[in-house]
C-alpha atoms as a PDB file:
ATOM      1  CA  UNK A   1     181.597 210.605 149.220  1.00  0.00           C
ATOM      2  CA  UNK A   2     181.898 211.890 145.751  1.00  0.00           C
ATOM      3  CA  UNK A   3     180.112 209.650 142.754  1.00  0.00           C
ATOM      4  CA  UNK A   4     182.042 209.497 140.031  1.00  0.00           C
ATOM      5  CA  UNK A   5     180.244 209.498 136.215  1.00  0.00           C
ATOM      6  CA  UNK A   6     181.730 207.250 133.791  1.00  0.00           C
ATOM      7  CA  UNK A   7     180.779 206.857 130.365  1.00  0.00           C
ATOM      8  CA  UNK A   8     179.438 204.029 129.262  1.00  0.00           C
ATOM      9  CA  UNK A   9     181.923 201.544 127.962  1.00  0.00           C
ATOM     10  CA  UNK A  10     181.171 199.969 124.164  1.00  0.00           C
ATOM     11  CA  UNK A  11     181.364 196.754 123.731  1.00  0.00           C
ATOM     12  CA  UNK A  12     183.564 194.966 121.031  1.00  0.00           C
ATOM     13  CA  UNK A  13     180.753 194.912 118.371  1.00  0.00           C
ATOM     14  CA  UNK A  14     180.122 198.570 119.054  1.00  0.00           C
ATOM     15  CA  UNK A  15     183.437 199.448 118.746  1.00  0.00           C
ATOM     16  CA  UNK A  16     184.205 196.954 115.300  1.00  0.00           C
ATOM     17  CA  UNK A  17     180.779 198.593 114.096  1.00  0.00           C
ATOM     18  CA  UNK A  18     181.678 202.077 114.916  1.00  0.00           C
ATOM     19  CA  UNK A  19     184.682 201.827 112.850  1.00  0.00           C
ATOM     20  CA  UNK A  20     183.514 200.176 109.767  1.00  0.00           C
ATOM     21  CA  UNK A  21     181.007 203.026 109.908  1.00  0.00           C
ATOM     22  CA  UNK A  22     183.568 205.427 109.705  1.00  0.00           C
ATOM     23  CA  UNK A  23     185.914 203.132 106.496  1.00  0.00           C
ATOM     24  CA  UNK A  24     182.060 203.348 104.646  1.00  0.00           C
ATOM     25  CA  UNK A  25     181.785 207.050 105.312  1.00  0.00           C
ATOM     26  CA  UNK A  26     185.540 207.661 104.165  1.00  0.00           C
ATOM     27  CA  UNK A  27     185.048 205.437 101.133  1.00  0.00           C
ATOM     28  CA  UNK A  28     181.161 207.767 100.079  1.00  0.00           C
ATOM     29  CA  UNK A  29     183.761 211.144 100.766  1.00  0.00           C
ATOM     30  CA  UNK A  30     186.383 209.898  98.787  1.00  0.00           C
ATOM     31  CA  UNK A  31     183.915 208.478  95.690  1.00  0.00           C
ATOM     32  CA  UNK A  32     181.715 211.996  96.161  1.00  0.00           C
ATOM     33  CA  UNK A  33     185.163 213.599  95.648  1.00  0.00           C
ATOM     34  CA  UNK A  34     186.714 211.880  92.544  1.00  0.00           C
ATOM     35  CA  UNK A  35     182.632 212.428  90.794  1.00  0.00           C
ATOM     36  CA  UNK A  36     182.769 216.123  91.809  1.00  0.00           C
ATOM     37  CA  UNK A  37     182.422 218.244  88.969  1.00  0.00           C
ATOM     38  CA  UNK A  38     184.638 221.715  89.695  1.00  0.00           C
ATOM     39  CA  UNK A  39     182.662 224.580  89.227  1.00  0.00           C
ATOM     40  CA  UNK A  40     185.069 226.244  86.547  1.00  0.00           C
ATOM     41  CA  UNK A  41     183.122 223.737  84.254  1.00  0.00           C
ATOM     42  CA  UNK A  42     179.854 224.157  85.159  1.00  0.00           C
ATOM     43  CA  UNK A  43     180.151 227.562  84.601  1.00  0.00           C
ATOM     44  CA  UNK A  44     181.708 227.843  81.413  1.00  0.00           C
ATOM     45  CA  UNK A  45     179.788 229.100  78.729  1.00  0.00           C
ATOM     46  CA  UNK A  46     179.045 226.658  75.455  1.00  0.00           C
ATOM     47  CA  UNK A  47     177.657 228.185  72.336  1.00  0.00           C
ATOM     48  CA  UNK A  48     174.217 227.200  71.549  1.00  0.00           C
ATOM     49  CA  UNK A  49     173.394 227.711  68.142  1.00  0.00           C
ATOM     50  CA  UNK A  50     170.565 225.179  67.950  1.00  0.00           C
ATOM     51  CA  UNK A  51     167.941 228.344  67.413  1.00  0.00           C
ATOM     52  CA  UNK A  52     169.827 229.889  63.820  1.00  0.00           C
ATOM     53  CA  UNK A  53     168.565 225.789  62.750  1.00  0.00           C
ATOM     54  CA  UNK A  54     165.437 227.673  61.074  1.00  0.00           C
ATOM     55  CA  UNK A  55     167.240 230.999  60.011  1.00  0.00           C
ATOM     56  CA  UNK A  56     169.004 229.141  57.571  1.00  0.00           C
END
């Protein structure tokens, strides 16, 4: 006779905690997302002319 592996099953909690793991981890993506800065404007160069101050 064969044995046959299952995997284990979850319980409810398990399975109600599993998924409010996953809401949380969509809601930190979607929060990381709309506070992302694109790089286009970290890039972009700014004129610094704090150093002509003394040439003045």
């Amino acid at each position: 006779m064969g044995s046959v592996q299952r995997e284990p099953v979850q319980s409810r909690g398990e399975q109600v905690e599993q998924t409010e793991q996953e809401a949380a981890r969509q809601r930190i993506l979607a929060q990381a997302e709309a506070d992302r800065i694109p790089v286009e404007e970290t890039t972009r160069a700014v004129p610094d002319r704090r150093w002509r101050r003394g040439q003045q």
